[in-house]
N, C-alpha and C. Protein backbone atom coordinates (compact mmCIF):
# COMPACT_ATOMS: atom_id res chain seq x y z
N UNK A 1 -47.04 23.90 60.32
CA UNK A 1 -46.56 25.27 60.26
C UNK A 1 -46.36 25.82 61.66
N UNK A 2 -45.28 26.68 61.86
CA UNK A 2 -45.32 27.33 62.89
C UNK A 2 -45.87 28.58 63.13
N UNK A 3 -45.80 29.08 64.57
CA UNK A 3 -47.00 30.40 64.76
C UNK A 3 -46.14 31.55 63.96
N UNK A 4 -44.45 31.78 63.41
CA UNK A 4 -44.00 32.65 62.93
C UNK A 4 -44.37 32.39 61.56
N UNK A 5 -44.21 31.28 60.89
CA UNK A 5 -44.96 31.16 59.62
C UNK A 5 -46.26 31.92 58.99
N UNK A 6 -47.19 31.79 60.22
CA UNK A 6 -48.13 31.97 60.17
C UNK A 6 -48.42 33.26 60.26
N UNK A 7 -47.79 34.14 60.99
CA UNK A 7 -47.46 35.41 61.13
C UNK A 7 -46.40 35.97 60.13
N UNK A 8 -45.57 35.56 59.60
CA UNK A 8 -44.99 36.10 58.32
C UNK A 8 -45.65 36.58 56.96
N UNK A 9 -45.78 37.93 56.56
CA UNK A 9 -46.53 38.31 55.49
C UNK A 9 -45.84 37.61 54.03
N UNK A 10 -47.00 37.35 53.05
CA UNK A 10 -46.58 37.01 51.91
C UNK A 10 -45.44 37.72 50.73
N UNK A 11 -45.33 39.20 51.24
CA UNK A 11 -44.20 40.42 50.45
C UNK A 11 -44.11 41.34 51.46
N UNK A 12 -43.04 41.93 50.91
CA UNK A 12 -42.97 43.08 51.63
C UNK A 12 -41.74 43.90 50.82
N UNK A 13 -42.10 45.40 51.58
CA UNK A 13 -41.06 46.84 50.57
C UNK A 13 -40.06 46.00 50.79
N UNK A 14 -38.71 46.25 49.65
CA UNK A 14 -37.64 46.01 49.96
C UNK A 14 -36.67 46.80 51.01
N UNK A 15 -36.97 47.73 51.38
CA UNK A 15 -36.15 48.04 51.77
C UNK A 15 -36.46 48.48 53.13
N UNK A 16 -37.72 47.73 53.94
CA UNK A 16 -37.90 47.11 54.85
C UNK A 16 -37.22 46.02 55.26
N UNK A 17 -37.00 45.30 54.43
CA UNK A 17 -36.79 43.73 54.07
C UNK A 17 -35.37 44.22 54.68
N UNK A 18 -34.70 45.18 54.07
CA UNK A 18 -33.07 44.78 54.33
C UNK A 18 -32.99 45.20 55.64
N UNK A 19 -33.61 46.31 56.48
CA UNK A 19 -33.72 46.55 57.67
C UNK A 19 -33.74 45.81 58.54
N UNK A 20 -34.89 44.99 58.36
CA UNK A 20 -34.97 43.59 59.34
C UNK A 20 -33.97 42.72 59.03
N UNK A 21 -33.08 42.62 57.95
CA UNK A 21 -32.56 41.34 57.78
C UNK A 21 -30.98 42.04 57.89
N UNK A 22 -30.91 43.46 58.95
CA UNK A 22 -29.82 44.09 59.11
C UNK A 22 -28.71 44.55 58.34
N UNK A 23 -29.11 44.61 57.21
CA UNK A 23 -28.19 44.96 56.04
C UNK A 23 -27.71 46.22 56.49
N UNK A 24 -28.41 47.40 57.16
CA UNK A 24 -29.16 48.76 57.25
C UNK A 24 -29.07 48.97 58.51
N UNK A 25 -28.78 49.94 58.81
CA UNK A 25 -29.01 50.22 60.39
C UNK A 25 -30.46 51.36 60.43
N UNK A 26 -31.01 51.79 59.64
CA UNK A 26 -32.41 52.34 59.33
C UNK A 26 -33.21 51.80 57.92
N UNK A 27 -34.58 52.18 58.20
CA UNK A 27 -34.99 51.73 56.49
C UNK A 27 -34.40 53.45 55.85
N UNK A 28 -34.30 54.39 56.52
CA UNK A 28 -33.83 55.34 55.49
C UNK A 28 -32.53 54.82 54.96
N UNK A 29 -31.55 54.30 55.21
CA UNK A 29 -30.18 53.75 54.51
C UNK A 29 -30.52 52.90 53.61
N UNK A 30 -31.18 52.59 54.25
CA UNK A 30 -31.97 51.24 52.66
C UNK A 30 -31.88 52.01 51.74
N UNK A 31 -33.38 52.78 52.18
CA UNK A 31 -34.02 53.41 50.87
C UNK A 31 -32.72 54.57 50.03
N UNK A 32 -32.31 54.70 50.65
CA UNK A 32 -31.17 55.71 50.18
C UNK A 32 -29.87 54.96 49.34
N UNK A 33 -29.43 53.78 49.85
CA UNK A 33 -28.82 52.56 48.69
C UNK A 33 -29.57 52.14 47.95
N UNK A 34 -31.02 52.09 47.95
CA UNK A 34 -31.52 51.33 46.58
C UNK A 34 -32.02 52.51 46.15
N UNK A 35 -32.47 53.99 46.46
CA UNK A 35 -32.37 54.85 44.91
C UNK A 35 -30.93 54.94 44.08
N UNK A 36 -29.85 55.19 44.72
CA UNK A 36 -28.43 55.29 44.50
C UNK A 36 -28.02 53.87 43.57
N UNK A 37 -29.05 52.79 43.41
CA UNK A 37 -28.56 51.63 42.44
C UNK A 37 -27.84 50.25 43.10
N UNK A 38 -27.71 50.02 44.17
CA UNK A 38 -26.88 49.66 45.23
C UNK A 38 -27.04 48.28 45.62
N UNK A 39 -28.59 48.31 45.33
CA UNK A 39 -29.51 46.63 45.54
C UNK A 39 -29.99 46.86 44.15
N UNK A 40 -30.29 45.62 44.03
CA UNK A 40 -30.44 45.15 42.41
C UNK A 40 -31.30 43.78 42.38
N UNK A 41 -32.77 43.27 42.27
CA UNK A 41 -33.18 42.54 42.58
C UNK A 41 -33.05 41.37 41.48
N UNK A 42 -32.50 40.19 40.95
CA UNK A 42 -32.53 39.47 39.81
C UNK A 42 -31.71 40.45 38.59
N UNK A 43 -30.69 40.96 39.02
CA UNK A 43 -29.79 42.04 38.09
C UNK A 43 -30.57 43.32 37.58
N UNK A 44 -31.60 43.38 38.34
CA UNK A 44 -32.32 44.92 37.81
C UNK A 44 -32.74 45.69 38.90
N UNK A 45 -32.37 46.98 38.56
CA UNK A 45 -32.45 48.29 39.75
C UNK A 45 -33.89 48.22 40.43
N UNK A 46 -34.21 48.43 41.58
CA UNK A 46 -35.47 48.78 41.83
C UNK A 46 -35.62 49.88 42.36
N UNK A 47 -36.87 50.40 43.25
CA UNK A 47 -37.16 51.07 44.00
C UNK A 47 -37.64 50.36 45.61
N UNK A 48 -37.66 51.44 46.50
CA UNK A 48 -37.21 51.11 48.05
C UNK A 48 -39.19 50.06 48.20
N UNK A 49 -39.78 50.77 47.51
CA UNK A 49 -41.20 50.42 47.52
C UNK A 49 -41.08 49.06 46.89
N UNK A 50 -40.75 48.37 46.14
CA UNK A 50 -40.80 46.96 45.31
C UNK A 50 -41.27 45.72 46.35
N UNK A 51 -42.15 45.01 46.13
CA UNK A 51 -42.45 44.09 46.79
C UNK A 51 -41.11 43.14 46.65
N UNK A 52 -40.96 41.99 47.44
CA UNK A 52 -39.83 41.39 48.11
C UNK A 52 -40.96 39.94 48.52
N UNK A 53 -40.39 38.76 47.55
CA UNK A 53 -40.85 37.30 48.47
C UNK A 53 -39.89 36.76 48.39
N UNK A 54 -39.79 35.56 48.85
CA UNK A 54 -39.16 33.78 49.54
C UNK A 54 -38.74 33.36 47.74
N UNK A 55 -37.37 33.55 47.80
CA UNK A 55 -37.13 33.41 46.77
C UNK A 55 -36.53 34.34 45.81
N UNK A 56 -36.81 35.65 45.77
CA UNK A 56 -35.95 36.66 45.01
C UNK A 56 -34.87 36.23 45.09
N UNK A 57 -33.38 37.13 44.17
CA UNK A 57 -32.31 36.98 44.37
C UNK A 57 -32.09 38.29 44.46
N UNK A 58 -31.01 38.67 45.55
CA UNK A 58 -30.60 40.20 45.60
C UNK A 58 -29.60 40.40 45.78
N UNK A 59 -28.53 41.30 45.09
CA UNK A 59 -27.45 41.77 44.81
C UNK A 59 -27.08 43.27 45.72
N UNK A 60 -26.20 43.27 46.50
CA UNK A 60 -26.10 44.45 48.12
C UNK A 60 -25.03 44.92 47.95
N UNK A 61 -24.51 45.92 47.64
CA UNK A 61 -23.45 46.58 47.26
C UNK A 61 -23.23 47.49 48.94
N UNK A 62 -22.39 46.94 49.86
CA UNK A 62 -22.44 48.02 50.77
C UNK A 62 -20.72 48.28 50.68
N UNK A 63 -20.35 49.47 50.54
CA UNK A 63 -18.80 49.52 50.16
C UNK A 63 -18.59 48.55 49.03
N UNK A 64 -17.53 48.46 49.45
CA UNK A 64 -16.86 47.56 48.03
C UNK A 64 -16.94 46.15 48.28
N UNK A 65 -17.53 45.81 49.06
CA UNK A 65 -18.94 44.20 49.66
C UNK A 65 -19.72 44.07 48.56
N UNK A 66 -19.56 43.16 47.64
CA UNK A 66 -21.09 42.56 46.90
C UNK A 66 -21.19 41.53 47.79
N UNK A 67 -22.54 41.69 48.22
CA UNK A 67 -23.60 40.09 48.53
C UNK A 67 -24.39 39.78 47.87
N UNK A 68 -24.53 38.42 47.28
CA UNK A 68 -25.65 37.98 46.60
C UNK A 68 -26.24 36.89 47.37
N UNK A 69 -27.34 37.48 47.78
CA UNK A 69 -28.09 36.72 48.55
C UNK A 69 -29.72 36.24 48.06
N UNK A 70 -30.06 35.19 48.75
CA UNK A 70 -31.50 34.65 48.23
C UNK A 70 -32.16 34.74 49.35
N UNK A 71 -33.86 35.30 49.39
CA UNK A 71 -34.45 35.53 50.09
C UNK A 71 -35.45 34.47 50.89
N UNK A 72 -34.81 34.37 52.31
CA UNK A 72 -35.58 32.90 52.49
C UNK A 72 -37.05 33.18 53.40
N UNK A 73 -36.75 33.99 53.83
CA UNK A 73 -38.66 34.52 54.91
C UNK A 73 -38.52 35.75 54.42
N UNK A 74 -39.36 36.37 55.55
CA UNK A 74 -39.81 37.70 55.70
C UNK A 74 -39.77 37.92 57.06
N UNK A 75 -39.54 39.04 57.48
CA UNK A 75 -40.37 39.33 58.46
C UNK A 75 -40.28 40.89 58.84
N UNK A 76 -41.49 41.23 59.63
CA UNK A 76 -41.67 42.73 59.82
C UNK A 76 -41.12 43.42 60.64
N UNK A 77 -40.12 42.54 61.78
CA UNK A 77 -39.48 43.34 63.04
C UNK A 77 -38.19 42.82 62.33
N UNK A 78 -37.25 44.06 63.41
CA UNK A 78 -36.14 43.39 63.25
C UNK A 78 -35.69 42.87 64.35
N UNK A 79 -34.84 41.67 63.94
CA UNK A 79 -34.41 40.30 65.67
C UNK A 79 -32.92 40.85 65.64
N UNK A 80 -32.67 39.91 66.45
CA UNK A 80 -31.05 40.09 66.74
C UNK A 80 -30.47 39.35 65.42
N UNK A 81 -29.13 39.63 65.29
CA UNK A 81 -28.41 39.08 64.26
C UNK A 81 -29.11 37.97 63.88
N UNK A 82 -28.43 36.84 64.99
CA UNK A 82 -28.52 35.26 64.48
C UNK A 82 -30.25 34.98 63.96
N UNK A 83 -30.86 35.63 64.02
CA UNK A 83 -32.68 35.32 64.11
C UNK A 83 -32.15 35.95 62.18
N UNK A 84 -31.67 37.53 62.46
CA UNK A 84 -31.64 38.19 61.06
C UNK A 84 -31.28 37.32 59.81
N UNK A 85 -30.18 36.61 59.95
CA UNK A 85 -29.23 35.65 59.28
C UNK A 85 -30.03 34.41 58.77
N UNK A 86 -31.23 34.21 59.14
CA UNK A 86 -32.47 32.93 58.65
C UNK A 86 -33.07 33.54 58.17
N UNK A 87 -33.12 34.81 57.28
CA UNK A 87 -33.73 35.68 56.54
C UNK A 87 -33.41 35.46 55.18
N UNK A 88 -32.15 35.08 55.38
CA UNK A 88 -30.97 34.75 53.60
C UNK A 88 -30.54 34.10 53.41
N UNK A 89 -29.74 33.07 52.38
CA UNK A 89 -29.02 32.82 52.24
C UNK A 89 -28.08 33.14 51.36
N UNK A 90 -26.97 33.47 51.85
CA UNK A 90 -25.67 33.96 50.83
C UNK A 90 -25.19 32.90 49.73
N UNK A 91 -24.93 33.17 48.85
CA UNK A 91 -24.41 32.27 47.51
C UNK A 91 -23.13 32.33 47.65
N UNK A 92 -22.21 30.82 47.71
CA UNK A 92 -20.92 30.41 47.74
C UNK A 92 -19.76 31.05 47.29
N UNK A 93 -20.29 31.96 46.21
CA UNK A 93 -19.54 32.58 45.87
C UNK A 93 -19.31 33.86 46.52
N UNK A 94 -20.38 34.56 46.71
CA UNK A 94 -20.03 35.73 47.55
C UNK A 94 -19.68 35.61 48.67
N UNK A 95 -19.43 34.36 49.79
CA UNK A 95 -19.37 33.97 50.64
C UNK A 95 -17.73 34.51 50.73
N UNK A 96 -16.89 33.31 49.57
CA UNK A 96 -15.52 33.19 49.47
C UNK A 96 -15.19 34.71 48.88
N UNK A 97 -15.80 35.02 48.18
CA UNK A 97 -15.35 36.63 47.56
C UNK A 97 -15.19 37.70 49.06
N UNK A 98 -16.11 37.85 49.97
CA UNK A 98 -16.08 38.15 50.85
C UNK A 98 -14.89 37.88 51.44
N UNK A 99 -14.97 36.38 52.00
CA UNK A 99 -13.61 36.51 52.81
C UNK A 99 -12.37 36.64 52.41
N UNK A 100 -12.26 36.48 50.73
CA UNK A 100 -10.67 37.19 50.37
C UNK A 100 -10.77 38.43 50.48
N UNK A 101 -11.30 39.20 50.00
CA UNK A 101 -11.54 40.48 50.51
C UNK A 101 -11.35 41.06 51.82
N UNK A 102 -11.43 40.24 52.82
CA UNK A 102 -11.27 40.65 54.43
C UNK A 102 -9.98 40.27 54.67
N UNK A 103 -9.73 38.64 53.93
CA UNK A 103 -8.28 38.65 54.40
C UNK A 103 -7.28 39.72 53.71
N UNK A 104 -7.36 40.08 52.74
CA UNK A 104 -6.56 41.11 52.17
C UNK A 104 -6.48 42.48 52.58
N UNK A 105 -7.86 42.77 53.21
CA UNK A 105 -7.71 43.67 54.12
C UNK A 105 -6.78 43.67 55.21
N UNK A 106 -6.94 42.27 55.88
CA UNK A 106 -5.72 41.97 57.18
C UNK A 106 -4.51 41.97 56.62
N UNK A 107 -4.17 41.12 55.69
CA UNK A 107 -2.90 41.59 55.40
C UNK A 107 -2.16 42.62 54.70
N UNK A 108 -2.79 43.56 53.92
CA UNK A 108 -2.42 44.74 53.57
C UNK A 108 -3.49 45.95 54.00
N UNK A 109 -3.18 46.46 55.22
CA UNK A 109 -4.40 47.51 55.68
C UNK A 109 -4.42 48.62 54.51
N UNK A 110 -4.67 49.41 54.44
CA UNK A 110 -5.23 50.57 53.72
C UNK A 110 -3.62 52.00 54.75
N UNK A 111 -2.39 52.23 54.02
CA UNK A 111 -1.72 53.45 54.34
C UNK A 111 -2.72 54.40 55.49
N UNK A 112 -2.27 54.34 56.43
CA UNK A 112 -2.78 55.61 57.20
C UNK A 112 -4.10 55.49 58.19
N UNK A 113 -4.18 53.92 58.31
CA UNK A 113 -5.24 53.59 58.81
C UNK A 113 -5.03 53.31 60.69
N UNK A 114 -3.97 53.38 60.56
CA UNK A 114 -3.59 52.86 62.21
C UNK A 114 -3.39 53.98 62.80
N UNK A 115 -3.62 55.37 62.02
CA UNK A 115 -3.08 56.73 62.62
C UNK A 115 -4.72 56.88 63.43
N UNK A 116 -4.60 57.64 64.73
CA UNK A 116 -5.49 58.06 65.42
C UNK A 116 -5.12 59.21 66.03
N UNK A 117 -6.18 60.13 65.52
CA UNK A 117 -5.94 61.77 65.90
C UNK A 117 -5.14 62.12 65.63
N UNK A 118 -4.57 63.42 66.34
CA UNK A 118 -3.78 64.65 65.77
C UNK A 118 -2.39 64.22 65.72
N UNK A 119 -1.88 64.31 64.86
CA UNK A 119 -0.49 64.23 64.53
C UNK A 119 0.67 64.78 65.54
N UNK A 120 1.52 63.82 66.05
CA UNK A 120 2.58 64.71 67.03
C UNK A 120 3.24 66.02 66.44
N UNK A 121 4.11 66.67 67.45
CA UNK A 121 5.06 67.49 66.76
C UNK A 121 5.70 67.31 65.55
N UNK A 122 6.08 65.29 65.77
CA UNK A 122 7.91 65.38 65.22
C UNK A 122 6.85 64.96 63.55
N UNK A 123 5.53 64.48 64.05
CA UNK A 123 4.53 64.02 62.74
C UNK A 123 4.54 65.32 61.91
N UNK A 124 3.88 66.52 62.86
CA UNK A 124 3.88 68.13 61.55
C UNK A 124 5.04 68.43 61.66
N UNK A 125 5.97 67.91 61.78
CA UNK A 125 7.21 68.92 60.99
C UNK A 125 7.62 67.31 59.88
N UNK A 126 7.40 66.81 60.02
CA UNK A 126 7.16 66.06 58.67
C UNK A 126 6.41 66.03 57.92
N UNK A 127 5.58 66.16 57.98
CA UNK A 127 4.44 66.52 57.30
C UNK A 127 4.62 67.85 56.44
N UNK A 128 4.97 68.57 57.46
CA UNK A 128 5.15 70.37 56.91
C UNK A 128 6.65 70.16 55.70
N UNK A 129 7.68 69.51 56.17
CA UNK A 129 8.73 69.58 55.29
C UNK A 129 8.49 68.75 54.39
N UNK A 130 7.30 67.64 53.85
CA UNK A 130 7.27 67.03 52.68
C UNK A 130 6.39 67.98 51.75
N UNK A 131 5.74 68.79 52.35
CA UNK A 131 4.47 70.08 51.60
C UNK A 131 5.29 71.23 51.38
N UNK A 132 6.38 71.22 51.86
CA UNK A 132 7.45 72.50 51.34
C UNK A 132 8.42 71.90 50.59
N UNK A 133 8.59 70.99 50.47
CA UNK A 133 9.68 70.32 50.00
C UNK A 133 9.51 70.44 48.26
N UNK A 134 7.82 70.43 47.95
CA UNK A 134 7.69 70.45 46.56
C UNK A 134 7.59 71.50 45.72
């Protein structure tokens, strides 16, 4: 065994768990996606308090992102990414679901997404003559 083994607790809150394993940029976002229904441990809702071991399966709804991931350690700090990422493993499927999802993002962005800040002149008087127009 190693000295992190050895130092890794047997459970822990979930929504600690996603903190360290960076799902979350706070445990309040956690806890605030898993009252909202968002994580789902083995297809059932929990609470932010639920113990969490080596082995659960968990379901991460962040946007319109499902991850289904399996829980491979623990741990109580949070590391940098690549350390975070030996925390889970993602299931094949959400893997590929994921990346069609991103590529479809690249190739069809979302209308109105490349606009940054205030609209020119020649933008509000287009704007203004399609809102009078009706």
């Amino acid at each position: 065994m190693s000295a992190n083994e050895l130092l890794a607790p047997a459970a822990m809150r979930v929504d600690k768990w996603l903190w360290a394993a960076r799902f979350y940029m706070t445990r309040s976002l956690a806890a605030q996606a898993i009252a909202a229904g968002h994580v789902r441990i083995a297809g059932h809702a929990v609470k932010p308090a639920r113990e969490l071991r080596p082995g659960d399966s968990l379901e991460i709804a962040i946007g319109d992102t499902l991850w289904q991931v399996v829980v491979r350690a623990l741990n109580e700090q949070r590391r940098p990414a690549s350390e975070a990422q030996q925390l889970y493993q993602e299931s094949v499927v959400s893997r590929d679901r994921r990346a069609a999802q991103q590529e479809a993002r690249r190739l069809a962005p979302v209308p109105g997404s490349q606009l940054r800040g205030r609209p020119t002149k020649k933008a509000r008087r287009l704007i203004r003559g399609f809102n009078e127009g009706l």
